[in-house]
Protein backbone atom coordinates (compact mmCIF):
# COMPACT_ATOMS: atom_id res chain seq x y z
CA UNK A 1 105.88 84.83 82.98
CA UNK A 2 102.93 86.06 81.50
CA UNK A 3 100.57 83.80 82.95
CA UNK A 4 102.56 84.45 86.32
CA UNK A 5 101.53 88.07 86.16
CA UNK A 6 98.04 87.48 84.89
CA UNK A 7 97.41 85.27 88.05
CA UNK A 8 99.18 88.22 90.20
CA UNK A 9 96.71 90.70 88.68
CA UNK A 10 93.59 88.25 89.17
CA UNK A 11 94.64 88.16 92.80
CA UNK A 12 95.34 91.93 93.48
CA UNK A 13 92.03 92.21 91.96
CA UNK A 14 89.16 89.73 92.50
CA UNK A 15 86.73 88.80 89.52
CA UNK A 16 83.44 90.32 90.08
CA UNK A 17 82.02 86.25 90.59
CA UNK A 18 84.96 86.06 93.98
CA UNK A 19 83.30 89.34 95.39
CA UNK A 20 79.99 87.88 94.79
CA UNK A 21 80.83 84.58 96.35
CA UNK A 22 82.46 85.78 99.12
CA UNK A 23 79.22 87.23 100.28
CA UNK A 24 78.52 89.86 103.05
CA UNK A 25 81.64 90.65 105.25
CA UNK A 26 81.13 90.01 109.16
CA UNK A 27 83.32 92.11 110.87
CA UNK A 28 86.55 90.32 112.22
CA UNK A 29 88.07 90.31 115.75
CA UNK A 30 90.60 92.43 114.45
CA UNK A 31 88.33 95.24 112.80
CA UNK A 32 87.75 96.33 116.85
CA UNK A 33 91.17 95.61 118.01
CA UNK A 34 93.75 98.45 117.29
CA UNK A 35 95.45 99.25 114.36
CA UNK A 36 98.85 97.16 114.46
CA UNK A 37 102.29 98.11 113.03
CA UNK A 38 102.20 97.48 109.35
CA UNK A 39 103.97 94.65 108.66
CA UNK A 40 104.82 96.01 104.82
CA UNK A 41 107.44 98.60 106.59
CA UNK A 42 111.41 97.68 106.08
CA UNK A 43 112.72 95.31 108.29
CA UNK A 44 113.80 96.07 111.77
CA UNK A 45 117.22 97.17 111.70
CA UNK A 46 118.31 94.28 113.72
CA UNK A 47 117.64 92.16 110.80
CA UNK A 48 119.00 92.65 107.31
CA UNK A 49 116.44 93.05 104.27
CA UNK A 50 118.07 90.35 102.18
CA UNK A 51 117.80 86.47 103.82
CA UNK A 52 121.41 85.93 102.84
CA UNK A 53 123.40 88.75 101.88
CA UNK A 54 126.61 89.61 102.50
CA UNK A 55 126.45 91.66 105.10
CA UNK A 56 123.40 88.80 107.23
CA UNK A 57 125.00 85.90 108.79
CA UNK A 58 123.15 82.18 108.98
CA UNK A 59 122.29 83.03 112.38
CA UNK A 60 120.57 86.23 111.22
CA UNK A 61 118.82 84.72 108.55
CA UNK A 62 117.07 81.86 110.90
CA UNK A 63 116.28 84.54 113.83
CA UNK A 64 114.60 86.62 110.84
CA UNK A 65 112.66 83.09 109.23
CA UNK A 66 111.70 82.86 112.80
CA UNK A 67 110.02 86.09 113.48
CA UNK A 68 108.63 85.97 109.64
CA UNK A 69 106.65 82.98 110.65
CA UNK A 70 105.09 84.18 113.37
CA UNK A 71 104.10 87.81 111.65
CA UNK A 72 102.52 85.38 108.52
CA UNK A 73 100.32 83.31 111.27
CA UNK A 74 99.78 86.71 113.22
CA UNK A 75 98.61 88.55 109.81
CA UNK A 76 95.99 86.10 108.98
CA UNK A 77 94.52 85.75 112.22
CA UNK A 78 93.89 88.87 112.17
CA UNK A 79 92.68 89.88 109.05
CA UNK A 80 95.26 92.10 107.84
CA UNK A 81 94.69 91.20 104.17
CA UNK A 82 96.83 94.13 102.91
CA UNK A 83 99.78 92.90 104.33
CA UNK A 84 99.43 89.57 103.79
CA UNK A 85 100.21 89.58 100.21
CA UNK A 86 103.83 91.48 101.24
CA UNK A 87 104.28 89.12 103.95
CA UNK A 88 104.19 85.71 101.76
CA UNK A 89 106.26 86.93 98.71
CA UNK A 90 108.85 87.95 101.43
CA UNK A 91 108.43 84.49 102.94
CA UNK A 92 108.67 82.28 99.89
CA UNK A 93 112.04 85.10 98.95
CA UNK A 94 113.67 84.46 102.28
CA UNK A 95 113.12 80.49 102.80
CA UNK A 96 114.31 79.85 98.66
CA UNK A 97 117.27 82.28 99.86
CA UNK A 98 117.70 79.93 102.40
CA UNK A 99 117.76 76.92 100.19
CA UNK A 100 120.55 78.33 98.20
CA UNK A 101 122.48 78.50 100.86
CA UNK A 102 122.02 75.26 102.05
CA UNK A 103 122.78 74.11 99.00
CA UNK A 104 126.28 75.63 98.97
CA UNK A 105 127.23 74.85 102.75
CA UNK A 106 126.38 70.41 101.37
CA UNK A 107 125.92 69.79 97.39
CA UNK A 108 125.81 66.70 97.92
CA UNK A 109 123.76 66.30 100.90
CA UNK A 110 120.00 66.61 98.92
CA UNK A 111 116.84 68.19 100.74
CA UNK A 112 114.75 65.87 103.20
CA UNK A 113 112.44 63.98 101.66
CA UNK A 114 114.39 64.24 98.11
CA UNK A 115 116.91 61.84 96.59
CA UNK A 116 118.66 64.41 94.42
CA UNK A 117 118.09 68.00 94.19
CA UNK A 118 116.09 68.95 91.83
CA UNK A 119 117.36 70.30 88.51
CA UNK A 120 115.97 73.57 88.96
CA UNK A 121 118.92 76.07 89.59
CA UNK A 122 116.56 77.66 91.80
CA UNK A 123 114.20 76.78 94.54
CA UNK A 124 111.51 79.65 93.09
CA UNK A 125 110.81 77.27 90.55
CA UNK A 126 110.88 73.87 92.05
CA UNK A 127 107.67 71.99 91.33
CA UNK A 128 105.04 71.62 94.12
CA UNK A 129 105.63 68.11 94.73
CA UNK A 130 108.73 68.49 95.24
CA UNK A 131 108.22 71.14 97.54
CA UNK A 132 105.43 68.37 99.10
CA UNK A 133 108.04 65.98 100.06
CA UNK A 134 110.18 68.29 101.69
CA UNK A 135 107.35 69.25 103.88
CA UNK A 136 106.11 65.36 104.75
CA UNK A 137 110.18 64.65 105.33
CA UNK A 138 110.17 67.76 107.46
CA UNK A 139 107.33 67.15 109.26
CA UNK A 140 108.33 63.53 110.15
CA UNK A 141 111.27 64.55 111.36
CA UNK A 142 111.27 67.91 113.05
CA UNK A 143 115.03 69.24 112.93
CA UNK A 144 114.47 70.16 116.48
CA UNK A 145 114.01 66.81 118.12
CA UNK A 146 116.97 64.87 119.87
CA UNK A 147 119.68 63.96 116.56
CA UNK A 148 121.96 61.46 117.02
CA UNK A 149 124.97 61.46 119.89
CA UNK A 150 127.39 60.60 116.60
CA UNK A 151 126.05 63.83 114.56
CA UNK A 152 128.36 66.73 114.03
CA UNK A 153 126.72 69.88 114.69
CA UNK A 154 126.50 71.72 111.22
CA UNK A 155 124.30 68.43 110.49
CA UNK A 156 122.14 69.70 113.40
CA UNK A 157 122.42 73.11 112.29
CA UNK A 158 121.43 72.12 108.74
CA UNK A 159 118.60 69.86 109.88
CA UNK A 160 117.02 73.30 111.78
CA UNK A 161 117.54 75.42 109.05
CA UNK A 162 115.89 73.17 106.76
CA UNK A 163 113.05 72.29 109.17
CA UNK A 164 112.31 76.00 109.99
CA UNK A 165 112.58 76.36 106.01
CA UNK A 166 110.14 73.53 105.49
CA UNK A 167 107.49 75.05 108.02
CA UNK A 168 107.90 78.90 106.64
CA UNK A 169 107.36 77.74 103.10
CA UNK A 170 104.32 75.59 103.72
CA UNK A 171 102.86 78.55 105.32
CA UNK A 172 103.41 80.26 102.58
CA UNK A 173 102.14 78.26 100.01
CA UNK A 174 99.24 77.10 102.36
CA UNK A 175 98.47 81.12 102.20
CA UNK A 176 98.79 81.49 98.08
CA UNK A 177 96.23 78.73 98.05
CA UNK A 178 93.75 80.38 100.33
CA UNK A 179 93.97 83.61 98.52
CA UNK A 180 93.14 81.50 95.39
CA UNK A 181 90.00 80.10 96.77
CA UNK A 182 86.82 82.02 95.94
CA UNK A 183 87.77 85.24 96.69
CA UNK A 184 88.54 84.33 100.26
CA UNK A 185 91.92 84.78 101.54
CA UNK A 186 90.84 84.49 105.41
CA UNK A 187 88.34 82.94 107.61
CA UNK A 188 86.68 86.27 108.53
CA UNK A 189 84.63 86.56 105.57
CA UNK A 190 81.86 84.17 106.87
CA UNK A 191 79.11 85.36 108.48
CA UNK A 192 78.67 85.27 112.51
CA UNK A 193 77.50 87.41 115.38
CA UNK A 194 80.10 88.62 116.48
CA UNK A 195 81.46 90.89 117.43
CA UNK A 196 79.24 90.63 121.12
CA UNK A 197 79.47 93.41 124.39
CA UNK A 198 81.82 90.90 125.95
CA UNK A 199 83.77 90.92 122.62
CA UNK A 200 84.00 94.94 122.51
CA UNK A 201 85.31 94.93 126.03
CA UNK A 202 87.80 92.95 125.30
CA UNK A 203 89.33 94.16 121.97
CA UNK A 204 89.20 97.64 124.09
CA UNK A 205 91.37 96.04 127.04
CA UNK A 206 93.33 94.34 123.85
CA UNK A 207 94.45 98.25 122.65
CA UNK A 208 96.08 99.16 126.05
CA UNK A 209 99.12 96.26 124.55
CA UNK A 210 99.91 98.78 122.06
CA UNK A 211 99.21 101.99 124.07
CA UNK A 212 102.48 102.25 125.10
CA UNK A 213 103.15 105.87 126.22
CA UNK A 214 106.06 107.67 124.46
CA UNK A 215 108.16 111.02 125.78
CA UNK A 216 106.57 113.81 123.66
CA UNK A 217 108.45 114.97 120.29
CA UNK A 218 109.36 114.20 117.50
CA UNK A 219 113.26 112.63 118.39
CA UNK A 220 112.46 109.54 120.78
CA UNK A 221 115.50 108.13 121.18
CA UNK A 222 116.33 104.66 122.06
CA UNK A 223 116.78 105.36 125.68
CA UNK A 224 113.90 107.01 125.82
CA UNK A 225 111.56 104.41 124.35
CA UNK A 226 112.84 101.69 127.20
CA UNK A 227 112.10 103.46 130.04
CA UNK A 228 108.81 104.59 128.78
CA UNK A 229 108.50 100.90 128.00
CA UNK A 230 109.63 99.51 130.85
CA UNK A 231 107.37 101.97 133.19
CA UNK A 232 104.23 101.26 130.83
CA UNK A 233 104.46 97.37 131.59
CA UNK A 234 105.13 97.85 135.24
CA UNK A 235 102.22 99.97 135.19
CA UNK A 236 100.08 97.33 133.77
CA UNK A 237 100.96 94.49 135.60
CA UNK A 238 100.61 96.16 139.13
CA UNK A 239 97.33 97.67 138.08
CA UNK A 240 93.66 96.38 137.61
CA UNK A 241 93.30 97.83 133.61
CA UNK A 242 93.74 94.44 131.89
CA UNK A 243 91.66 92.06 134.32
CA UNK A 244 88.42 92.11 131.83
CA UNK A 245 91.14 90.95 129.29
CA UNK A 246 91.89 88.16 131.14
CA UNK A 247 88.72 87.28 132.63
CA UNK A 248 87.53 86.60 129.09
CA UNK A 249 87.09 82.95 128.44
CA UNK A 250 86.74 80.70 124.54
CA UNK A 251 82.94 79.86 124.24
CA UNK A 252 82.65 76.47 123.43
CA UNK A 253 81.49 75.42 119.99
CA UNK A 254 78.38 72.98 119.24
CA UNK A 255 78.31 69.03 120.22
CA UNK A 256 77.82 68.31 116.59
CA UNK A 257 81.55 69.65 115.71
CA UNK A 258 83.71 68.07 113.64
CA UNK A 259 86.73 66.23 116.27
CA UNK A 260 89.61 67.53 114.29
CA UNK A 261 88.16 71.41 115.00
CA UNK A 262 87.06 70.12 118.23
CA UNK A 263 90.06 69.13 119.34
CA UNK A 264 91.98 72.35 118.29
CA UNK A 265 89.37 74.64 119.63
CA UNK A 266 90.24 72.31 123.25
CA UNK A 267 93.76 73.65 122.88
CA UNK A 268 92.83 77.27 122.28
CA UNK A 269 90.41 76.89 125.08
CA UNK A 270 93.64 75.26 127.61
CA UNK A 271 96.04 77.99 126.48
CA UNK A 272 93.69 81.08 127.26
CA UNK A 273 92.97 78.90 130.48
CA UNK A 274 96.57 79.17 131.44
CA UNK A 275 97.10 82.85 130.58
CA UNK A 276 94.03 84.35 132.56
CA UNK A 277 95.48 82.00 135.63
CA UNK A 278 99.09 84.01 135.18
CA UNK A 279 97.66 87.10 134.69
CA UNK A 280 95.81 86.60 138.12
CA UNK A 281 98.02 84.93 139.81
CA UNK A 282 101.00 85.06 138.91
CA UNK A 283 101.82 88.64 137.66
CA UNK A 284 104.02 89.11 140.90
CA UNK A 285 106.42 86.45 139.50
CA UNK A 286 106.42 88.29 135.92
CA UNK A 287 107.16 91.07 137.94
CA UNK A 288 110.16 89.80 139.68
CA UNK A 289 111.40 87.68 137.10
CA UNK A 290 110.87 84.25 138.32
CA UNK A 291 113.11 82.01 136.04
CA UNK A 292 109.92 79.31 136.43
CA UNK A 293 107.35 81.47 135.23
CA UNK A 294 109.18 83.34 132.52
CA UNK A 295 109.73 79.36 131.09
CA UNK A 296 106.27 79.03 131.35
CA UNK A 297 105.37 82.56 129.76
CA UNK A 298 107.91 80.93 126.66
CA UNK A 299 106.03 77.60 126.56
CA UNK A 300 102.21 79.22 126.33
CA UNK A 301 103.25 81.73 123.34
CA UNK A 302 104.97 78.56 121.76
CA UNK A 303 101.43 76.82 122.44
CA UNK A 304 99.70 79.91 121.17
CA UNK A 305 101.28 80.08 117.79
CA UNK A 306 100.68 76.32 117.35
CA UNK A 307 97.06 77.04 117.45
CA UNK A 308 97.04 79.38 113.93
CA UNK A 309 99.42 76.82 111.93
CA UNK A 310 96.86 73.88 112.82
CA UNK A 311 94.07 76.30 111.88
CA UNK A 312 95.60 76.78 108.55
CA UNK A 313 96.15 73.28 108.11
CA UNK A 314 91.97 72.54 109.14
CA UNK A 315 90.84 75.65 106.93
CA UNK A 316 93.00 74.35 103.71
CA UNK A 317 91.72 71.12 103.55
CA UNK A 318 87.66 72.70 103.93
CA UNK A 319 86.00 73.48 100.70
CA UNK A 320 84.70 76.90 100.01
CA UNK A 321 81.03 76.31 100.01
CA UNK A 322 81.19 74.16 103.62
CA UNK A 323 79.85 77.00 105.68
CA UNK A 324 79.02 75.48 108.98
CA UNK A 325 82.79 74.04 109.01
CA UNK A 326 83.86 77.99 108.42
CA UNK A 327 81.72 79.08 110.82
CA UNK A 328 83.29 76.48 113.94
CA UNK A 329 86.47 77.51 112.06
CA UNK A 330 85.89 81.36 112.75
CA UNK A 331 84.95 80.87 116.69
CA UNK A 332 88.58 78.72 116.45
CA UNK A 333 89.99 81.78 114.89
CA UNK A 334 88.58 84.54 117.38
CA UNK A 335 90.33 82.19 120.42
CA UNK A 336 93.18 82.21 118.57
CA UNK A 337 93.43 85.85 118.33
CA UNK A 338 92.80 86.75 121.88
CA UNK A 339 95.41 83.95 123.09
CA UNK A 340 97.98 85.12 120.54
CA UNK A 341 97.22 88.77 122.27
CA UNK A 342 97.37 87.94 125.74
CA UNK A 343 100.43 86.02 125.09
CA UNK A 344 102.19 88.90 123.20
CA UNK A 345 101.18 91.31 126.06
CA UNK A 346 102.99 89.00 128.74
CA UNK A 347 105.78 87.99 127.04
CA UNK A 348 106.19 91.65 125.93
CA UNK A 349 106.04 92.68 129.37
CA UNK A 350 108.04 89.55 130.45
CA UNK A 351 110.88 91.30 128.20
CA UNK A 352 110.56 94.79 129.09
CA UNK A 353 111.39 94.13 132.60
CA UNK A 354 113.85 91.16 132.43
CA UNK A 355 116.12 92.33 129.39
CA UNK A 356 118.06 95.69 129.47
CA UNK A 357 117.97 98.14 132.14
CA UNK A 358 116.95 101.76 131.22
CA UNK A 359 119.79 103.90 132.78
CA UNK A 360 121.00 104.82 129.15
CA UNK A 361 122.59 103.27 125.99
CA UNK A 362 125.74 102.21 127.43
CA UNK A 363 124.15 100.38 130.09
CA UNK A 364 122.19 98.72 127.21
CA UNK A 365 125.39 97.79 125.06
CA UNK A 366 127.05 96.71 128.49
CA UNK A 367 124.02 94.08 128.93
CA UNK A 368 124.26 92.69 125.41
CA UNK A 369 127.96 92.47 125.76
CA UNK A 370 128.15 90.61 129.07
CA UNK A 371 125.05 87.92 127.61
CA UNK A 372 127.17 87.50 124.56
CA UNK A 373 130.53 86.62 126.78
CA UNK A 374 128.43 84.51 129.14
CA UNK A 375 127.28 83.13 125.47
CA UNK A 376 130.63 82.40 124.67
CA UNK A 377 131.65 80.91 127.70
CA UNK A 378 128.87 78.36 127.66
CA UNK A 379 129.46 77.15 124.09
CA UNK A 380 133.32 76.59 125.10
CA UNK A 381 132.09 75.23 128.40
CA UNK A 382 129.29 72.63 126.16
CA UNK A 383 131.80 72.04 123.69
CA UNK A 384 134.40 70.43 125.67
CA UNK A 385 131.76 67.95 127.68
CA UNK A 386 130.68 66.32 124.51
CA UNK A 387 133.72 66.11 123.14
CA UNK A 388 135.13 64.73 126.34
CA UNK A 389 132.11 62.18 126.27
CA UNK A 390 133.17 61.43 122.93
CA UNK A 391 136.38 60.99 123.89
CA UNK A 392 135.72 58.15 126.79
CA UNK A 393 136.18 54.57 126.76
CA UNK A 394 132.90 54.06 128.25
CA UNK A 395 131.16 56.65 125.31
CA UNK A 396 127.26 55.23 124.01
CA UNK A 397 124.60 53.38 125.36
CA UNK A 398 123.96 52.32 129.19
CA UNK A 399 127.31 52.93 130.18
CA UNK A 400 127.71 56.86 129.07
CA UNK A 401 123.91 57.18 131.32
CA UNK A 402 125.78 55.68 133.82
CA UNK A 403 128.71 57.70 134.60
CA UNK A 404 127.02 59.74 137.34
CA UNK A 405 129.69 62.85 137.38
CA UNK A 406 129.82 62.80 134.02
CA UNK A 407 125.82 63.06 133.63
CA UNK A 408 125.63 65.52 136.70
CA UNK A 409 128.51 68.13 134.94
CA UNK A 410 126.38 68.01 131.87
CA UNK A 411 123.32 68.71 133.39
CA UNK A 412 124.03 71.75 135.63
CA UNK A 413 126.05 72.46 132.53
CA UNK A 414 122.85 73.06 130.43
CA UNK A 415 120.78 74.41 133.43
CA UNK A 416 122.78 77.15 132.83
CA UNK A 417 122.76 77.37 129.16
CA UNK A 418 119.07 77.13 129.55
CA UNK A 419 118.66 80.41 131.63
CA UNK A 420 121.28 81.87 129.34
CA UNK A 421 119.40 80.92 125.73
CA UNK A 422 116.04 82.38 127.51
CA UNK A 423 117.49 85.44 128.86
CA UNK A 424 119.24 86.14 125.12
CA UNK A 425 115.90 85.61 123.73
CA UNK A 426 113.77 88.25 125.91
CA UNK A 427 116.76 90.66 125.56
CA UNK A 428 116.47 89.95 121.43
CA UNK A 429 112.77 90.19 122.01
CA UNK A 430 112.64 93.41 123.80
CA UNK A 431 115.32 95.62 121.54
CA UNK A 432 113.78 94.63 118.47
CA UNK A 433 110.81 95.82 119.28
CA UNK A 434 112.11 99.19 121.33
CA UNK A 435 114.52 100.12 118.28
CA UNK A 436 111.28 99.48 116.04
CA UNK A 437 109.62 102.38 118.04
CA UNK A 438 112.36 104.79 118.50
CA UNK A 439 113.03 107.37 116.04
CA UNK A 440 116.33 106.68 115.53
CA UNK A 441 117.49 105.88 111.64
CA UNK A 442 119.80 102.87 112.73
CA UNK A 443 121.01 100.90 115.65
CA UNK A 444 123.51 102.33 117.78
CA UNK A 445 126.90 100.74 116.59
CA UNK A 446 127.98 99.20 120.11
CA UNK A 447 124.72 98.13 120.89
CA UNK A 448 124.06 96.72 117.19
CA UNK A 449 127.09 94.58 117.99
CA UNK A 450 126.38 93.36 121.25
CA UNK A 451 123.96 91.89 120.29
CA UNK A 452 125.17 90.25 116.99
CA UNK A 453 127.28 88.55 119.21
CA UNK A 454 124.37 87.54 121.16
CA UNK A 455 122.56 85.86 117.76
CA UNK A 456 126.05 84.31 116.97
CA UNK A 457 127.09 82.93 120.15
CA UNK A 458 123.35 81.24 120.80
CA UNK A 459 123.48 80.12 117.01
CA UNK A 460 126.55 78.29 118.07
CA UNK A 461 125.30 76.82 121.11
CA UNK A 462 121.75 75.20 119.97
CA UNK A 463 123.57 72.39 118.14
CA UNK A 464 125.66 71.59 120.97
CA UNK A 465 123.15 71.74 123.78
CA UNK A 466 121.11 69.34 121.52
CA UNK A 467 123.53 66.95 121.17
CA UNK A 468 124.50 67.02 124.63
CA UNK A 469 121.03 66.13 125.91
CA UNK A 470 120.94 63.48 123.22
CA UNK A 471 124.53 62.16 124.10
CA UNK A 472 123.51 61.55 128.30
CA UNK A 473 119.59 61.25 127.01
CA UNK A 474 118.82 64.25 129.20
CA UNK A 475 115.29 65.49 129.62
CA UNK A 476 114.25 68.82 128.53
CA UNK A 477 114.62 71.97 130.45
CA UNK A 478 111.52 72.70 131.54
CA UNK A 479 108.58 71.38 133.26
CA UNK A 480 106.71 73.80 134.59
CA UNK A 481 104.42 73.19 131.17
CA UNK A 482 104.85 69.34 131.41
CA UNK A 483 100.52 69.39 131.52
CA UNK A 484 100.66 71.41 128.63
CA UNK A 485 102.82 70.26 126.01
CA UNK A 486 106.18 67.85 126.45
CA UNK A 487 109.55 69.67 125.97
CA UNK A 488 110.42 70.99 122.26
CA UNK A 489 114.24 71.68 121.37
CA UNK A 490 113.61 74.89 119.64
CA UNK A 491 111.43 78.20 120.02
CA UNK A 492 108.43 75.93 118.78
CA UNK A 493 105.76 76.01 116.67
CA UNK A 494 104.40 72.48 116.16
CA UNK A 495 102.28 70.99 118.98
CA UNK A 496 102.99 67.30 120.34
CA UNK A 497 100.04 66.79 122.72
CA UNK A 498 100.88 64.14 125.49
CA UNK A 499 99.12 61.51 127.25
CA UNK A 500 97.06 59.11 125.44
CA UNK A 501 95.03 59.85 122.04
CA UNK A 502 92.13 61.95 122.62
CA UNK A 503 88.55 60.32 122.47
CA UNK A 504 86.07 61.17 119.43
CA UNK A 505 84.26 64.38 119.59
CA UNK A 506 80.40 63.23 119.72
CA UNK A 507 79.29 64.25 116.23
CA UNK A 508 75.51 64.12 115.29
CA UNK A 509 76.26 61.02 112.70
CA UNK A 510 77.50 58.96 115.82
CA UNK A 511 74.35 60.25 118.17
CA UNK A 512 71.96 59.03 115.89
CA UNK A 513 73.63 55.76 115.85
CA UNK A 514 73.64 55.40 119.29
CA UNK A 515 69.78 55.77 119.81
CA UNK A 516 69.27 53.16 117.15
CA UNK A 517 67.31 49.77 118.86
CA UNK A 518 69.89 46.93 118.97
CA UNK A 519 69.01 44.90 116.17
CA UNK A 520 68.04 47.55 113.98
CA UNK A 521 69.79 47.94 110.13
């Protein structure tokens, strides 16, 4: 314990030799972009403080490791070091929550990767290895990809909940380390040019995401915060204010890169491709609601939050004093701010306009309630196809892919379930955020419970559209991003690039070799 709060202390104050190695401090993409909502406030009301308490369900608790994730990656891409002490201690309290009650709902099923759990009552104090082969298990075997057709669903449901613990802990831990290294907890320490005239005009565009204009007062209620919401976002997309934001393209970085970064910076240089093209466009579609372009909207934030978590993976294995590598590292990091930014704008605005209407708070509840039934009805309507597949003679292999009505029922079957999961996510999306900015001490009861049954009902149904696909080997729903990135089974973080492995990035070592004479030593 005592060594445990000497390290704390060291931390929350770096030794005079950190500050000196850390060196002069370059301002960061995010000391021009605007001030964002601390992430050190309570919890959204939507989401209980405590991972598993009493009063949070397991579907609560993965929606909440699921928007913790992406506030850690969003934190340290932007340089918010102040909150990103808060947001790893909650991550590391809310994933070992997690693990206890995993460990209740199977004792004797033991964590991937492990052959026994370990004898530590507690996952706080597991050793690191430990922790280690969880993550390589994990990462092997995403819980998201297609499980068996013979799996019962709380084995899918466990296998999610421990990959989505897997990935939130490693971030954490991959964070602690960082903030161990040198004094240097981020990448924005290192010195560069930036920020450039292009740069300022774009972090400027950047604050008109959070600009959004609330009724005068003191008492905003929660009505009063979507229609300013949803008229803020129309205004945007129908107007020019945001096309220097868009029009803003990832310089590339030097020929003598290292491949790994080079390849990564490729990705953040695709995504931002993609999102200027919607913004120009295709904003008409976002506008309207286009069930093809909202997919796609889903599949380049997915693609945009890859980019930080392979960042963090290039940036742990660097050593401090490799400054060039920090320095390609940092232009990776500035791309993967503005995509993160651009992507939050549309698929904020995406939300705004496709989730609840703004004719009052019973309209809202009546929303969430009829999403939750439709919910409902799906999971009954899933359930009984796989267990009716289960059920026939003719059940595995070739002959299950070829029963033709069978197949078809499924798959207009999860067509459905597919809009239904996407519009339960913008409509999640979109309150959490608008009861966030209202004034309003708590939820409003009927609306609070509409959409409880919302998290429930789509909790319910993941495991059993999963195995469904896998049962009838059914591709994924969408493939409007097939250039992009191949189908994941989950609101995705990890990247699975398709196609064929990409060709070495031309590094000085390998140019010199190639001018050598034939013949030469």
């Amino acid at each position: 314990l005592e060594r445990t709060a000497k390290a704390e202390s060291e931390r929350a104050q770096p030794s005079k030799r950190a500050r000196e190695d850390q060196g002069p401090r370059a301002a960061s993409p995010a000391a021009l972009a605007p001030a964002a909502p601390s992430a050190t406030t309570a919890p959204v009301p939507l989401v209980p403080a405590t991972s598993m308490s009493p009063e949070c369900s397991e579907a609560e608790a993965y929606m909440a490791l699921l928007a913790l994730e992406e506030r850690l990656l969003g934190a340290w891409v932007e340089d918010r070091e102040d909150a990103l002490g808060d947001l790893v201690a909650e991550a590391k309290e809310r994933s070992c929550a997690m693990v206890e009650h995993l460990r209740q709902l199977a004792p004797d099923e033991p964590p991937p990767g492990l052959r026994e759990w370990p004898s530590d009552a507690s996952a706080r104090t597991w050793p690191s290895r430990s922790w280690e082969k969880v993550f390589r298990r994990a990462a092997s075997m995403p819980g998201w990809m297609a499980p068996s057709p013979q799996a019962s669903e709380e084995e899918v449901l466990r296998g999610l909940l421990w990959s989505e613990v897997a990935i939130l802990q490693e971030i954490a831990l991959s964070l602690e380390a960082l903030c161990d290294r040198s004094g240097r907890s981020i990448l924005g320490g290192v010195a560069t040019p930036w920020p450039s005239p292009d740069a300022v005009a774009d972090a400027e565009a950047l604050g008109l995401m959070q600009k959004i204009v609330h009724p005068p007062g003191l008492s905003r209620s929660l009505v009063e915060v979507v229609a300013a919401e949803y008229k803020h976002f129309v205004g945007l997309l129908e107007g020019p204010a945001l096309d220097i934001l868009f029009a803003g393209e990832v310089d590339d970085l030097p020929c003598d890169c290292d491949s790994d970064v080079a390849g990564l910076h490729a990705l953040v240089q695709s995504v931002n491709a993609e999102l200027n093209a919607t913004w120009l466009d295709r904003r008409s579609a976002i506008r309207s609601g286009e069930e093809s372009e909202l997919w796609r909207l889903v599949r380049l934030r997915e693609l945009a939050l890859c980019a930080p978590y392979l960042l963090l993976k290039q940036a742990q294995r660097r050593k401090p004093p490799d400054f060039m590598m920090f320095e390609w590292l940092l232009e990776v990091q500035q791309g993967c701010l503005l995509v993160l930014r651009k992507s939050q704008l549309l698929c904020d605005a995406a939300s705004s306009l496709a989730a609840a209407p703004p004719e009052g708070e019973a309209a809202i509840a009546e929303a969430a309630e009829a999403l939750g039934q439709r919910l409902e009805d799906a999971v009954e309507n899933v359930g009984a196809i796989l267990a009716a597949a289960r059920a026939s003679p003719c059940h595995g292999g070739e002959a299950v892919a070829g029963a033709t009505a069978a197949r078809d029922e499924a798959e207009k079957a999860l067509e459905s379930c597919d809009r239904e999961m996407m519009a339960s996510n913008f409509l999640h999306l979109a309150l959490e955020r608008q009861v966030e900015a209202s004034s309003a001490t708590e939820t409003p009861p009927r609306i609070a419970a509409g959409i409880k049954r919302v998290r429930e009902a789509l909790h319910r149904l993941t495991p059993r559209v999963m195995l469904v696909r896998a049962f009838f080997d059914l591709p994924g729903a969408d493939d409007a991003m097939a250039a992009i990135s191949p189908e994941s089974q989950r609101r995705g973080r990890k990247l699975r690039l398709p196609g064929g492995r990409r060709q070495p990035f031309p590094t000085a070592a390998l140019l010199a070799l190639q001018q050598i004479p034939s013949g030469d030593e």
